[in-house]
Structure formats: C-alpha cells, structure tokens
PDB file of N, CA and C in Angstrom:
ATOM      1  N   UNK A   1      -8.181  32.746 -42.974  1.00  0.00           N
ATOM      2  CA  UNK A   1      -7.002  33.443 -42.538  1.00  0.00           C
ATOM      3  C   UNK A   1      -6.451  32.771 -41.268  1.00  0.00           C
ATOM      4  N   UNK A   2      -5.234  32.492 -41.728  1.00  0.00           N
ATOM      5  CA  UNK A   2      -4.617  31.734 -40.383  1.00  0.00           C
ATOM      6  C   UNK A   2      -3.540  32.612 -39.184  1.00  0.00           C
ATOM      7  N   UNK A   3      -3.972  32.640 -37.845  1.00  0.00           N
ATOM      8  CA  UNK A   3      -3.129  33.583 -37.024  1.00  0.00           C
ATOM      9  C   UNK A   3      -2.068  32.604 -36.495  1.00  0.00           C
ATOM     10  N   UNK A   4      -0.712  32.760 -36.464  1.00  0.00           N
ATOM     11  CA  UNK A   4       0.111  32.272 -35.917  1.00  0.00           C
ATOM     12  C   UNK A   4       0.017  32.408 -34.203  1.00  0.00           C
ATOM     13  N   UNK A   5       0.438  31.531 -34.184  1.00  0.00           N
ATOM     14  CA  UNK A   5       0.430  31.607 -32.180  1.00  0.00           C
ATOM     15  C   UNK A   5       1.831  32.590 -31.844  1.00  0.00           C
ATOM     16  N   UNK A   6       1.357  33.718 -30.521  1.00  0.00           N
ATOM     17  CA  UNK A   6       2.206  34.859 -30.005  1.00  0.00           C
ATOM     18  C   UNK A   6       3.303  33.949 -29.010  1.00  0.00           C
ATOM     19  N   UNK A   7       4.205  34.636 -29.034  1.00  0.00           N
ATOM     20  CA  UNK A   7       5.156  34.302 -27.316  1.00  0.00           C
ATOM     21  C   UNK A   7       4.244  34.551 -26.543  1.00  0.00           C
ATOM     22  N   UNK A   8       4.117  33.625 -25.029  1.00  0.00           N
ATOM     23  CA  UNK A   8       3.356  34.353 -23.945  1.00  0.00           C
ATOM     24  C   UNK A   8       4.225  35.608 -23.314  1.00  0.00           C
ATOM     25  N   UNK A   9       3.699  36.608 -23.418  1.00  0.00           N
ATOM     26  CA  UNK A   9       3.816  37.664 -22.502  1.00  0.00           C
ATOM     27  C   UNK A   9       4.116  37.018 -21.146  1.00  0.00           C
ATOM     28  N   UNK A  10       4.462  38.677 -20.345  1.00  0.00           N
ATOM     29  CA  UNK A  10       4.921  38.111 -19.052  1.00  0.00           C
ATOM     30  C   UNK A  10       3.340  37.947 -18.129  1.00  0.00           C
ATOM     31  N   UNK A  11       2.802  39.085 -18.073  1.00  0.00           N
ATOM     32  CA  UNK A  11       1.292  38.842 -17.806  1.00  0.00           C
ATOM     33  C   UNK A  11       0.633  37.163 -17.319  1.00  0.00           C
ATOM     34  N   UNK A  12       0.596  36.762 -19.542  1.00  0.00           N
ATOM     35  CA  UNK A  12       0.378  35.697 -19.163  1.00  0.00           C
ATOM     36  C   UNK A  12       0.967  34.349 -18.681  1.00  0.00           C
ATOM     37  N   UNK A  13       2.622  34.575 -18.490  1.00  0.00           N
ATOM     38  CA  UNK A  13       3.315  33.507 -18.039  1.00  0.00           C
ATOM     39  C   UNK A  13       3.119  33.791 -16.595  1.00  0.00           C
ATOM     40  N   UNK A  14       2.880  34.487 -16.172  1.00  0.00           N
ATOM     41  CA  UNK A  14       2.533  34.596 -14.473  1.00  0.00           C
ATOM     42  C   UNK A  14       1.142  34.288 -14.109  1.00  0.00           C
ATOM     43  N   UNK A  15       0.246  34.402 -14.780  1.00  0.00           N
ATOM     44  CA  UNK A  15      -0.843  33.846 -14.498  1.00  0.00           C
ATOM     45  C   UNK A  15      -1.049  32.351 -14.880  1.00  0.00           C
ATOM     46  N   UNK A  16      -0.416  31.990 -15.521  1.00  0.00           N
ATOM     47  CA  UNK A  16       0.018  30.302 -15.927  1.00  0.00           C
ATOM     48  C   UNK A  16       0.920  29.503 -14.614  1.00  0.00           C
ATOM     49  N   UNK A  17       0.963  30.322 -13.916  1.00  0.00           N
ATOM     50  CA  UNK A  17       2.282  29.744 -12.941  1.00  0.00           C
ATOM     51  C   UNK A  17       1.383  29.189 -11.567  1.00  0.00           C
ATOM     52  N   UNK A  18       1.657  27.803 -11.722  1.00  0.00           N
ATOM     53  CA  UNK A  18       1.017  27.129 -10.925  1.00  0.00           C
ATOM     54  C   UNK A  18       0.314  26.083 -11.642  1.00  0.00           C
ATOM     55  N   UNK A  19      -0.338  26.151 -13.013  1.00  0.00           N
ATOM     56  CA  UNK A  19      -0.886  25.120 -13.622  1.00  0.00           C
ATOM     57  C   UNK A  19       0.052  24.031 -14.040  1.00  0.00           C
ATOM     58  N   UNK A  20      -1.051  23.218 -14.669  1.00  0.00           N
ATOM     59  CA  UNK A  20      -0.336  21.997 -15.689  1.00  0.00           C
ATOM     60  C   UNK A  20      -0.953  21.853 -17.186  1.00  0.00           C
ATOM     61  N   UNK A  21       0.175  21.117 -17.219  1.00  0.00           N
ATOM     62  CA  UNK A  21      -0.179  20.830 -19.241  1.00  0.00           C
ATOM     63  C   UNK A  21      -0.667  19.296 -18.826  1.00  0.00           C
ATOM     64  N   UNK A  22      -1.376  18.959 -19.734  1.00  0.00           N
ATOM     65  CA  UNK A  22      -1.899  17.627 -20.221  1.00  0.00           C
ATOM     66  C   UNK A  22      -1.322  16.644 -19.939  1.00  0.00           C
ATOM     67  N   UNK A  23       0.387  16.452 -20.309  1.00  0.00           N
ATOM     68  CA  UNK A  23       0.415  15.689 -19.903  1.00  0.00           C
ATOM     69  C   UNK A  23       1.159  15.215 -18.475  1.00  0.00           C
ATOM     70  N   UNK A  24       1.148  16.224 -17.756  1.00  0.00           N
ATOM     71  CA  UNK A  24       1.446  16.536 -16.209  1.00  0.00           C
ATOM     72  C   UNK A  24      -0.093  15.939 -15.513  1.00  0.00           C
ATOM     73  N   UNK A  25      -0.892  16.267 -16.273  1.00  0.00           N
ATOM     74  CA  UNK A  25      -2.403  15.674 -15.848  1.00  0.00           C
ATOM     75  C   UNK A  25      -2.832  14.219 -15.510  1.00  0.00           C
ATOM     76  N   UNK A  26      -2.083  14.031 -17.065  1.00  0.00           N
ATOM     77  CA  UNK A  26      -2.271  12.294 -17.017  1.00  0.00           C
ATOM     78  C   UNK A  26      -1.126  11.491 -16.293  1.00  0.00           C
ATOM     79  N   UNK A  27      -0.338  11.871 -15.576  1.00  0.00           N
ATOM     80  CA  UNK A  27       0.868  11.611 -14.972  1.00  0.00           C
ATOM     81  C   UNK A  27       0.506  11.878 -13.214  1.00  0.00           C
ATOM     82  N   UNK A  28      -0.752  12.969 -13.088  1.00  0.00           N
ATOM     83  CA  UNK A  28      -1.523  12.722 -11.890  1.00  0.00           C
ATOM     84  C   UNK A  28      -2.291  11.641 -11.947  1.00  0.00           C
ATOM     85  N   UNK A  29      -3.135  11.613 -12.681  1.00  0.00           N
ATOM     86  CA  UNK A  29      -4.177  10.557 -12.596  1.00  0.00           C
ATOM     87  C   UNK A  29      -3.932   9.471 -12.822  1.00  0.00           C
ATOM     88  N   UNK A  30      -2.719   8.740 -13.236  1.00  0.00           N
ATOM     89  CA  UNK A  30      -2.011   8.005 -13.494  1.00  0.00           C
ATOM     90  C   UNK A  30      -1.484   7.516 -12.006  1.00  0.00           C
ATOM     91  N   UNK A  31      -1.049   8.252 -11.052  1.00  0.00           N
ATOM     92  CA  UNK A  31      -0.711   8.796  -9.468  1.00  0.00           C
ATOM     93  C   UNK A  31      -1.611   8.018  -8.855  1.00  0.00           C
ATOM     94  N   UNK A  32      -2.903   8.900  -9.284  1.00  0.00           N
ATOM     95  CA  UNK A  32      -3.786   8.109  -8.200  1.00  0.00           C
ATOM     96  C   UNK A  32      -4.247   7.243  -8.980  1.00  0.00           C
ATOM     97  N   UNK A  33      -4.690   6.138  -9.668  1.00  0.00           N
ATOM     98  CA  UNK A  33      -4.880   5.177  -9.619  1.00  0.00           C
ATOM     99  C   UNK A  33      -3.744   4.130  -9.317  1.00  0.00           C
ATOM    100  N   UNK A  34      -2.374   4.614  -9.239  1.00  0.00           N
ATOM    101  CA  UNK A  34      -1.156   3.763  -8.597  1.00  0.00           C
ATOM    102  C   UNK A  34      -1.797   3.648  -7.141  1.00  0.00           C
ATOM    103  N   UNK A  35      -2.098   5.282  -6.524  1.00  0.00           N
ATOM    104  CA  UNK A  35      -2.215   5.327  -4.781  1.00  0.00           C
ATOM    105  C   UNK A  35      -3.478   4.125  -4.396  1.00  0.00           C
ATOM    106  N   UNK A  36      -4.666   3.918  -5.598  1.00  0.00           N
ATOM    107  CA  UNK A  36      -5.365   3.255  -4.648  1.00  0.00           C
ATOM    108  C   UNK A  36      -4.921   1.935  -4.866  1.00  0.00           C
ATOM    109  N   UNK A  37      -3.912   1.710  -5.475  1.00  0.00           N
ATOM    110  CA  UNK A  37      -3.863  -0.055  -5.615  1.00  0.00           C
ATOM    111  C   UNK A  37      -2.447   0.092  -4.820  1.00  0.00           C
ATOM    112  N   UNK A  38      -2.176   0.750  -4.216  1.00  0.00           N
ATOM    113  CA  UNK A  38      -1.061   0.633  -3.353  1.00  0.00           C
ATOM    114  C   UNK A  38      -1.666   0.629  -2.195  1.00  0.00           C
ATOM    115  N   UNK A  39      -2.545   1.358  -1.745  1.00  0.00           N
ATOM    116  CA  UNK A  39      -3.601   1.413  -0.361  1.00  0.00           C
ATOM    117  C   UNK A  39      -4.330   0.147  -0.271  1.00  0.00           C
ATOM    118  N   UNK A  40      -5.116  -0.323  -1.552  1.00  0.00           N
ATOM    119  CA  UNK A  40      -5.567  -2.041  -1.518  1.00  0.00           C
ATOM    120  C   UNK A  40      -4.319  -3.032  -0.988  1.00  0.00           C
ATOM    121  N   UNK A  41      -3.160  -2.969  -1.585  1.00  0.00           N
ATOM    122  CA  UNK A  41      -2.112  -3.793  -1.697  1.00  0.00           C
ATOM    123  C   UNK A  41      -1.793  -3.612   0.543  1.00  0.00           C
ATOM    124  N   UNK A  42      -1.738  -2.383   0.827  1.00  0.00           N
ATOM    125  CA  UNK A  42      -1.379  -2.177   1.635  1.00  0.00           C
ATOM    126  C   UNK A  42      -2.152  -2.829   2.886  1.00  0.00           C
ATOM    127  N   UNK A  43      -3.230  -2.653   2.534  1.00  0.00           N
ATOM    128  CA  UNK A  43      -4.693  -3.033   3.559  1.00  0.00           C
ATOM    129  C   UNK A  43      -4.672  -4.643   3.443  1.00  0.00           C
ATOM    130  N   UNK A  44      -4.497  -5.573   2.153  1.00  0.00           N
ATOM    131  CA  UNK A  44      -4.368  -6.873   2.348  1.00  0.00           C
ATOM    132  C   UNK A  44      -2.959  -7.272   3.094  1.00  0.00           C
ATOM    133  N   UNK A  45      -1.703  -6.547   3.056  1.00  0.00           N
ATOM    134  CA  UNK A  45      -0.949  -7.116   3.848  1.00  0.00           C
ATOM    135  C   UNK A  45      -1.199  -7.196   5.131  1.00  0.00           C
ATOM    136  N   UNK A  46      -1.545  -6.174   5.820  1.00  0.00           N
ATOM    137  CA  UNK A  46      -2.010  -5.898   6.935  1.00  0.00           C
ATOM    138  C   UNK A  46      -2.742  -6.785   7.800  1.00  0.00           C
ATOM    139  N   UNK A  47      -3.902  -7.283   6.904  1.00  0.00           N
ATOM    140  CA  UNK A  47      -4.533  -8.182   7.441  1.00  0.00           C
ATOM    141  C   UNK A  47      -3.995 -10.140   7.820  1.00  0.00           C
ATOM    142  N   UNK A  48      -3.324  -9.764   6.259  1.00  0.00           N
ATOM    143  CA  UNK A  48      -2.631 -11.269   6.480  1.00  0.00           C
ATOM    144  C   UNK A  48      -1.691 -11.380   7.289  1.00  0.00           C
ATOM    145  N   UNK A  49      -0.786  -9.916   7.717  1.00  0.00           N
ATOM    146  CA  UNK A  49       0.253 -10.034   8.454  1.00  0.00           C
ATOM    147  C   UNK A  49      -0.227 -10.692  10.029  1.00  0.00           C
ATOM    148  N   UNK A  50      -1.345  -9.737  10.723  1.00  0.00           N
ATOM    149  CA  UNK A  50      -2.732  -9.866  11.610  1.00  0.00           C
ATOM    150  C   UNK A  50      -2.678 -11.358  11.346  1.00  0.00           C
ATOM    151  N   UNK A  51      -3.587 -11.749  10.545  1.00  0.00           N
ATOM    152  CA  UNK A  51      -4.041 -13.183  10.834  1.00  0.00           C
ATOM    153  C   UNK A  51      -3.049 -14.312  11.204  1.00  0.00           C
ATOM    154  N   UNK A  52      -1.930 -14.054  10.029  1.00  0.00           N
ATOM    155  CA  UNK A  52      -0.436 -15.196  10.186  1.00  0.00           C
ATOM    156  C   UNK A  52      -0.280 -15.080  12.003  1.00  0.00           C
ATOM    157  N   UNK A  53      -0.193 -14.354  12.486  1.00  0.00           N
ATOM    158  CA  UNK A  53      -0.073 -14.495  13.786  1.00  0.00           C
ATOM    159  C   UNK A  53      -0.794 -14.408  14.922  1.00  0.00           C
ATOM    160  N   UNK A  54      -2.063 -14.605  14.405  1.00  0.00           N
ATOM    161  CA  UNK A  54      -3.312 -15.088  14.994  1.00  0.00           C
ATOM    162  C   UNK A  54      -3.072 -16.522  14.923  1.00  0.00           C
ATOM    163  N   UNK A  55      -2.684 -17.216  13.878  1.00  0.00           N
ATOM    164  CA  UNK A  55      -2.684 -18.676  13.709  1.00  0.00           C
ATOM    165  C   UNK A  55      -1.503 -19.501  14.059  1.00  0.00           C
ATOM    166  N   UNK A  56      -0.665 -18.374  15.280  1.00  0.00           N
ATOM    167  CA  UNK A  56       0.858 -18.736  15.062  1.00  0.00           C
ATOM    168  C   UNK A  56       1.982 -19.150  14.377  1.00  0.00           C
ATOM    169  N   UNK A  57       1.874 -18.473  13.256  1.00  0.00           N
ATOM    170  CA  UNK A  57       2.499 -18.085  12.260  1.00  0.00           C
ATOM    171  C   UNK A  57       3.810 -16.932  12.113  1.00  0.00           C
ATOM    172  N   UNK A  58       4.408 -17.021  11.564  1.00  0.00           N
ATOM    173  CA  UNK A  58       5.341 -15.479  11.610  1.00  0.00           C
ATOM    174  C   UNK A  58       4.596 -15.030  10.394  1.00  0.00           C
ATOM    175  N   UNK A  59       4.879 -13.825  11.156  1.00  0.00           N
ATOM    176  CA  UNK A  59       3.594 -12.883  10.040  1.00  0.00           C
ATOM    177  C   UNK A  59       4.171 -12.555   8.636  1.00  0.00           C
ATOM    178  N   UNK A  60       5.468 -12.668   8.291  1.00  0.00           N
ATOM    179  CA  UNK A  60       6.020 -12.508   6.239  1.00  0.00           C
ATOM    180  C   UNK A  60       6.230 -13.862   6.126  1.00  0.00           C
ATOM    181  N   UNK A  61       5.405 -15.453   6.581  1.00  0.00           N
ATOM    182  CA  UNK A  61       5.483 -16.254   5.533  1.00  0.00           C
ATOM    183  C   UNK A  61       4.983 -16.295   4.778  1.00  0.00           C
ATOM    184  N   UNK A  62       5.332 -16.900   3.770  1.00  0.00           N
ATOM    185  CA  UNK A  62       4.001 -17.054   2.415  1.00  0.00           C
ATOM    186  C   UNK A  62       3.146 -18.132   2.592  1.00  0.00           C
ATOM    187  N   UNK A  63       2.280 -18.191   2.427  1.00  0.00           N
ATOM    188  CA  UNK A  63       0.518 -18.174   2.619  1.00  0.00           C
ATOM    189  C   UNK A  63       0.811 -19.816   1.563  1.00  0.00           C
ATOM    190  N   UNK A  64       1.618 -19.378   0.410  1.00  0.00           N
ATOM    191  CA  UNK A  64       1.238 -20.155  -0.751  1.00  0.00           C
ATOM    192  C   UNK A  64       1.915 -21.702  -0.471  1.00  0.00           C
ATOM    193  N   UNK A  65       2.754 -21.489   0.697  1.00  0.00           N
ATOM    194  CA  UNK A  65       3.197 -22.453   0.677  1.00  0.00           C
ATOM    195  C   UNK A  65       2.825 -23.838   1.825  1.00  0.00           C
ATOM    196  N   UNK A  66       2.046 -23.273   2.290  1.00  0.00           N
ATOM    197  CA  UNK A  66       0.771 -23.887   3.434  1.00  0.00           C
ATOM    198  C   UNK A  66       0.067 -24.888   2.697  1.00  0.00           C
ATOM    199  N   UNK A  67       0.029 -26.045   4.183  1.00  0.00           N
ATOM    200  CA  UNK A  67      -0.841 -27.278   3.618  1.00  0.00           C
ATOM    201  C   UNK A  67      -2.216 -26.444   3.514  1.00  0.00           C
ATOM    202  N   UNK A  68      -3.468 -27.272   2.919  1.00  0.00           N
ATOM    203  CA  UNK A  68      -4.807 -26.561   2.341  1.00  0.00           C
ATOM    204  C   UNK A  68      -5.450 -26.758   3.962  1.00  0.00           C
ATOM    205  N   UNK A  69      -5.454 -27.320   4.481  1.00  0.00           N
ATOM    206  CA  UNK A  69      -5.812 -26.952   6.302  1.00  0.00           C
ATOM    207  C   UNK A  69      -5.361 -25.576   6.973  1.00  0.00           C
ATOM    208  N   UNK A  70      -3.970 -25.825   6.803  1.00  0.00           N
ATOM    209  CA  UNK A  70      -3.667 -24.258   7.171  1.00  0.00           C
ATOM    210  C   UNK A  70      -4.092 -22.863   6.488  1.00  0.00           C
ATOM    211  N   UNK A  71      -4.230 -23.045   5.120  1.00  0.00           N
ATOM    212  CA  UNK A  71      -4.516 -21.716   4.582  1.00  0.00           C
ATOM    213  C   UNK A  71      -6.241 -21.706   4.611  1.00  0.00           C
ATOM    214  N   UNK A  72      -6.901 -22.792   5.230  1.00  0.00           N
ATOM    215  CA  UNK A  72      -8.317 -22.671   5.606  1.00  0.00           C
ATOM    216  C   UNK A  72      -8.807 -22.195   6.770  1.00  0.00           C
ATOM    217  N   UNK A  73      -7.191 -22.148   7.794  1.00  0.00           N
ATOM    218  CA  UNK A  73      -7.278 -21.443   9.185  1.00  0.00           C
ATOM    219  C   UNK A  73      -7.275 -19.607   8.658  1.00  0.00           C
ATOM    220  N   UNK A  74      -6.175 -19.668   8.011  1.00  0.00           N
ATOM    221  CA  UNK A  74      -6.033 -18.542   7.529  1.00  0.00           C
ATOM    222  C   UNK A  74      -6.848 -18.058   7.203  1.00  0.00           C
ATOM    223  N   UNK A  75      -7.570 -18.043   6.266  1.00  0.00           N
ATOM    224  CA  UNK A  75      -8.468 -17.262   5.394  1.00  0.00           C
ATOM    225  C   UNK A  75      -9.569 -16.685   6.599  1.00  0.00           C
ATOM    226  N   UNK A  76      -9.711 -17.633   7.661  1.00  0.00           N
ATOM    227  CA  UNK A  76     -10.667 -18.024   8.620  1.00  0.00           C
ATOM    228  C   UNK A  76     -10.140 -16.298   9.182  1.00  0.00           C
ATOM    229  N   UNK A  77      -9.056 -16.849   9.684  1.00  0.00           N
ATOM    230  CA  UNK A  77      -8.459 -15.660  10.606  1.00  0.00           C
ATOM    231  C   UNK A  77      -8.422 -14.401   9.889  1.00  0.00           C
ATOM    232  N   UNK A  78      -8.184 -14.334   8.317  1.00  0.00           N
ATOM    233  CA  UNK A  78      -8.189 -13.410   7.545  1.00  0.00           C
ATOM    234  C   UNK A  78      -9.764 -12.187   7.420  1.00  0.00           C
ATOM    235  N   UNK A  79     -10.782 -13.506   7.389  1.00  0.00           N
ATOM    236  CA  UNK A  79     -12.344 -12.713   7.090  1.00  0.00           C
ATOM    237  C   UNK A  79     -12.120 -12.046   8.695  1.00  0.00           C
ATOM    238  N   UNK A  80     -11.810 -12.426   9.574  1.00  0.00           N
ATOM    239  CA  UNK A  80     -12.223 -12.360  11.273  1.00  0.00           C
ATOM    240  C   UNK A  80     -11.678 -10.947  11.646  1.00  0.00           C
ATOM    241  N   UNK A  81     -10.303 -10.527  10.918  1.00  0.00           N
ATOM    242  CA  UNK A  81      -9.682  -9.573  11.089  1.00  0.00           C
ATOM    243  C   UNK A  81     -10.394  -8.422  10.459  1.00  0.00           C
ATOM    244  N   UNK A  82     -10.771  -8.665   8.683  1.00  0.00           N
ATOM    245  CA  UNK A  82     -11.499  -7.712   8.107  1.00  0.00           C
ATOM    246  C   UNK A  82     -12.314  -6.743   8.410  1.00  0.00           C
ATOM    247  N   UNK A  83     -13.575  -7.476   9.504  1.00  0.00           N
ATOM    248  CA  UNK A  83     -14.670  -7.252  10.534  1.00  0.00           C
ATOM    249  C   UNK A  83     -14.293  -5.808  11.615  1.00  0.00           C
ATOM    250  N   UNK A  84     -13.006  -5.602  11.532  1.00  0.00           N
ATOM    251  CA  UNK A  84     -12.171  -4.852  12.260  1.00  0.00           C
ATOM    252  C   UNK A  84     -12.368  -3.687  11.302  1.00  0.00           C
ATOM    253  N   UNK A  85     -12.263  -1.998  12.096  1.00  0.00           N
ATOM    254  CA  UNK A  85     -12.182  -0.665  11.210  1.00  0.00           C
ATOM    255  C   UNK A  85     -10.862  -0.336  10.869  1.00  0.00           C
ATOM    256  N   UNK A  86     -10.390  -0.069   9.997  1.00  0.00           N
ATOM    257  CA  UNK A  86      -9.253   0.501   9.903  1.00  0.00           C
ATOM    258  C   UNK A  86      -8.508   0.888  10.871  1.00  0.00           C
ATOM    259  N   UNK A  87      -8.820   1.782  11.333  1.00  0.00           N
ATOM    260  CA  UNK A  87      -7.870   1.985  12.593  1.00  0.00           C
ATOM    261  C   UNK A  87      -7.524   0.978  13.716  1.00  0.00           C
ATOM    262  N   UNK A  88      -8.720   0.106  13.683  1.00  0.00           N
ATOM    263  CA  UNK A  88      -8.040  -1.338  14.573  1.00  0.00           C
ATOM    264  C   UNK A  88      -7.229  -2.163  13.757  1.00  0.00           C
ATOM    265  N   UNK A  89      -7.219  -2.652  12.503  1.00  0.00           N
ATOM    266  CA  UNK A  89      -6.699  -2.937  11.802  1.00  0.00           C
ATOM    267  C   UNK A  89      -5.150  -2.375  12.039  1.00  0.00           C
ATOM    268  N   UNK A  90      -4.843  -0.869  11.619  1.00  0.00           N
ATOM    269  CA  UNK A  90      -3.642  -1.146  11.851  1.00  0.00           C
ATOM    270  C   UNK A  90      -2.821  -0.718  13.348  1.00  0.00           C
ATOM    271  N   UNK A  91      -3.877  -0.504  14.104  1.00  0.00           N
ATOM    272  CA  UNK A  91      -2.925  -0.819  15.780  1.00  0.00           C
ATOM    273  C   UNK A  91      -2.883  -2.121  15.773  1.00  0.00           C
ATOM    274  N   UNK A  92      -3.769  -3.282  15.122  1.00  0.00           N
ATOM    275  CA  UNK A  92      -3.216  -4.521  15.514  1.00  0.00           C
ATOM    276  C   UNK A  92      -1.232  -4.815  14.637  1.00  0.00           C
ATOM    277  N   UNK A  93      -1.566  -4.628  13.217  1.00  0.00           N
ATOM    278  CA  UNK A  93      -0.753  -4.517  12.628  1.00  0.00           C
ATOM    279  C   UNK A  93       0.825  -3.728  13.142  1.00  0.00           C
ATOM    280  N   UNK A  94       0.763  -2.675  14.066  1.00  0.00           N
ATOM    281  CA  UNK A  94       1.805  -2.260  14.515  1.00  0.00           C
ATOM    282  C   UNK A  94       1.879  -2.432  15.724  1.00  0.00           C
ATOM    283  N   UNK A  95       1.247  -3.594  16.175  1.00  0.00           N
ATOM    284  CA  UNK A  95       1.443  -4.472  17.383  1.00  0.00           C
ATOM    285  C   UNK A  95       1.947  -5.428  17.281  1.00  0.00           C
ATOM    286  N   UNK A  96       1.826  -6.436  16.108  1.00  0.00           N
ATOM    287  CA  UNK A  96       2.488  -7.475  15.431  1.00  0.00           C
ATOM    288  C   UNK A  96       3.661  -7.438  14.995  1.00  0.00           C
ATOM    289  N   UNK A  97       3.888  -5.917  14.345  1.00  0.00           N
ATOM    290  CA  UNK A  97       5.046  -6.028  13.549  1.00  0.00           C
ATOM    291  C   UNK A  97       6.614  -4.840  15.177  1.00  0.00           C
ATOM    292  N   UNK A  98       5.685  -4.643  15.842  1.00  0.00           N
ATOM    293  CA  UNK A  98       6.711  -4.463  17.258  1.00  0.00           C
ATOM    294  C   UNK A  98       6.846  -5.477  17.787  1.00  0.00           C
ATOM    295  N   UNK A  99       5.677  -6.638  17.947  1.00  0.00           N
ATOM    296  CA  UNK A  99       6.183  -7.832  18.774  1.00  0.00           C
ATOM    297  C   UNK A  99       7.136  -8.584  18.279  1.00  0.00           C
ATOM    298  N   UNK A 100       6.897  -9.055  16.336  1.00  0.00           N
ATOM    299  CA  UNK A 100       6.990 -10.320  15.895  1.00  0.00           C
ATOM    300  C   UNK A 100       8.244  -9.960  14.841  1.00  0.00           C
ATOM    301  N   UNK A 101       8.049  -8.624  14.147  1.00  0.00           N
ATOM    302  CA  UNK A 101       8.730  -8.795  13.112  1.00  0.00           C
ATOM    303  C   UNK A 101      10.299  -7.807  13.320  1.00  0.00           C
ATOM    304  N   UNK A 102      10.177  -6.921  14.161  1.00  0.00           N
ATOM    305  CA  UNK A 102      10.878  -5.852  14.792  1.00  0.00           C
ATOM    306  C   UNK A 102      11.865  -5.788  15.847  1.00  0.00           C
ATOM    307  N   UNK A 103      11.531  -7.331  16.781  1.00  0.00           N
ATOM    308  CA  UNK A 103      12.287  -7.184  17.693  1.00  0.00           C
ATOM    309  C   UNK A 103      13.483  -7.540  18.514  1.00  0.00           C
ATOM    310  N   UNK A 104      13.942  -7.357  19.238  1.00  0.00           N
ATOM    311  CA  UNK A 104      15.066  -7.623  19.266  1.00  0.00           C
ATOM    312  C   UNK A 104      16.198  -8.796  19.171  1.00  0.00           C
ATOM    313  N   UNK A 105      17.132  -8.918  18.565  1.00  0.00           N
ATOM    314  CA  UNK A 105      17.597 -10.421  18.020  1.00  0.00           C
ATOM    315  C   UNK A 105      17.460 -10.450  16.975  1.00  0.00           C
ATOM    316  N   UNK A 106      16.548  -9.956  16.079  1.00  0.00           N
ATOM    317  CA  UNK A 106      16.255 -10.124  14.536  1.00  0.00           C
ATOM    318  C   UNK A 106      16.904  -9.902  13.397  1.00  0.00           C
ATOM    319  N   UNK A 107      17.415 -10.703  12.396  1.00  0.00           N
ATOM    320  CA  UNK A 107      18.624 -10.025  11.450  1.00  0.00           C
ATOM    321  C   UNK A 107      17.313  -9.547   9.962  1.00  0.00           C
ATOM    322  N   UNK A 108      16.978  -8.148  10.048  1.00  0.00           N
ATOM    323  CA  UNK A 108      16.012  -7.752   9.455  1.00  0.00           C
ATOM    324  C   UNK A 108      16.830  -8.187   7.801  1.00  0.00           C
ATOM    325  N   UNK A 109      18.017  -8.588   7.093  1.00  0.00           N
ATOM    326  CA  UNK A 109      18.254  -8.597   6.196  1.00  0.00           C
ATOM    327  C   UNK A 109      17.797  -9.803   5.618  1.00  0.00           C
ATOM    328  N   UNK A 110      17.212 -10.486   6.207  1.00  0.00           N
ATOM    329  CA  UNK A 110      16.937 -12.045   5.758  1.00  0.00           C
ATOM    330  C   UNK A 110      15.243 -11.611   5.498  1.00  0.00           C
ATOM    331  N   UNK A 111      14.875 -10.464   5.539  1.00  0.00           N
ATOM    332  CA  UNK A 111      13.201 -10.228   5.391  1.00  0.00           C
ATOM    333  C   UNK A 111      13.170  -9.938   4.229  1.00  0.00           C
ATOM    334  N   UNK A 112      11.898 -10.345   3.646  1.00  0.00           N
ATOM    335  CA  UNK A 112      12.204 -10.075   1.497  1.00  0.00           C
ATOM    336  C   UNK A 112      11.665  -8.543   1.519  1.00  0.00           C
ATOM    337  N   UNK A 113      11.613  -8.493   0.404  1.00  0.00           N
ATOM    338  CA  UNK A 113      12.125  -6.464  -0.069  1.00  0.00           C
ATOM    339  C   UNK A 113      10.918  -6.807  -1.091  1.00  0.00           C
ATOM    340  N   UNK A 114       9.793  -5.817  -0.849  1.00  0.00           N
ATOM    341  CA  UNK A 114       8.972  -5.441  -1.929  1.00  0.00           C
ATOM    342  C   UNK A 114       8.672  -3.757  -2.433  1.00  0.00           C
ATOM    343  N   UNK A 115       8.596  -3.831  -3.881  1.00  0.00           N
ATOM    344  CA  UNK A 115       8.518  -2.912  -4.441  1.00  0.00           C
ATOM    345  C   UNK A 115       6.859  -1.881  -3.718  1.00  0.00           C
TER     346      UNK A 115
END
C-alpha cells in the first residue's frame, strides 16, 4: 500500500525554518573546500609578496620571469619567511603592502586583478 506524501502543515513548516535541503548542503561544502584553497592561495601570496621585497624586488612581480639565480634567492627568502607564525606573517605583509605597494604616487590601475 502506497501513502502519498501530505502538504507540510504549518507546525511543520515552522519547525523546518532554518534548515537546508541537500542540495543547499553540497553548495556549503562545496564553500568550504573553495575557503581552504582560497586561505592556501592567500597564505602563499603573502609570503612571496614578503620575500619579493626582502630580495628587493617589488612585491606583484612575477617570480616566473626571473633569471634561475634570482628565483634561488627567492625561494631562499620564501622558506625564511614561512618559519614566521601567521600573525607575523601578515604584519609583515601589511607592512610591505603600506610601504611598497600602497603608497603614495602609485597609479594602482597598472596592478593586475585576480579572481
């Protein structure tokens, strides 16, 4: 014997209020595995930004385009920074980017745009 499914009552549409369906679920968890590869993504800029101007560098060049000496300073300066806790990490980082990338004179439109 097969029961057809009821309208929810009001009862139970008020006690439903606040949840999620399935696929609101997978659209969280979906969320956070974006947040931690945005927090990775975030934590390597940081550091390279740090190191590029440890090595006197401006801190948004690209890395890739360095003779293999320089990106051996880098990497150098890169492990050196790591060694650092997070929170030193990014007071250095918003020390760099007030000194180097922020300040005054700067035509911020010539800086590349990432997603």
């Amino acid at each position: 014997m097969e029961v057809e499914p009821q309208p929810l009552n009001e009862y139970e549409t008020k006690m439903l209020e606040g949840t999620i369906n399935t696929t609101q679920l997978l659209e969280i968890e979906k969320t956070e595995e974006q947040y931690i590869v945005d927090k990775r993504r975030e934590y390597i800029t940081k550091v390279k930004c740090i190191a590029l101007n440890k090595i006197g560098k401006h801190p948004l060049l690209n890395p890739s385009t360095f003779r293999q000496k320089e990106k051996k300073q880098l990497i150098k300066a890169m492990e050196e920074v790591m060694t650092l806790t997070e929170e030193e990490i990014t007071k250095q980082f918003n020390e760099v980017c007030a000194d180097e990338i922020f300040c005054e004179g700067i035509d911020y439109s010539l800086y590349p745009i990432y997603k």
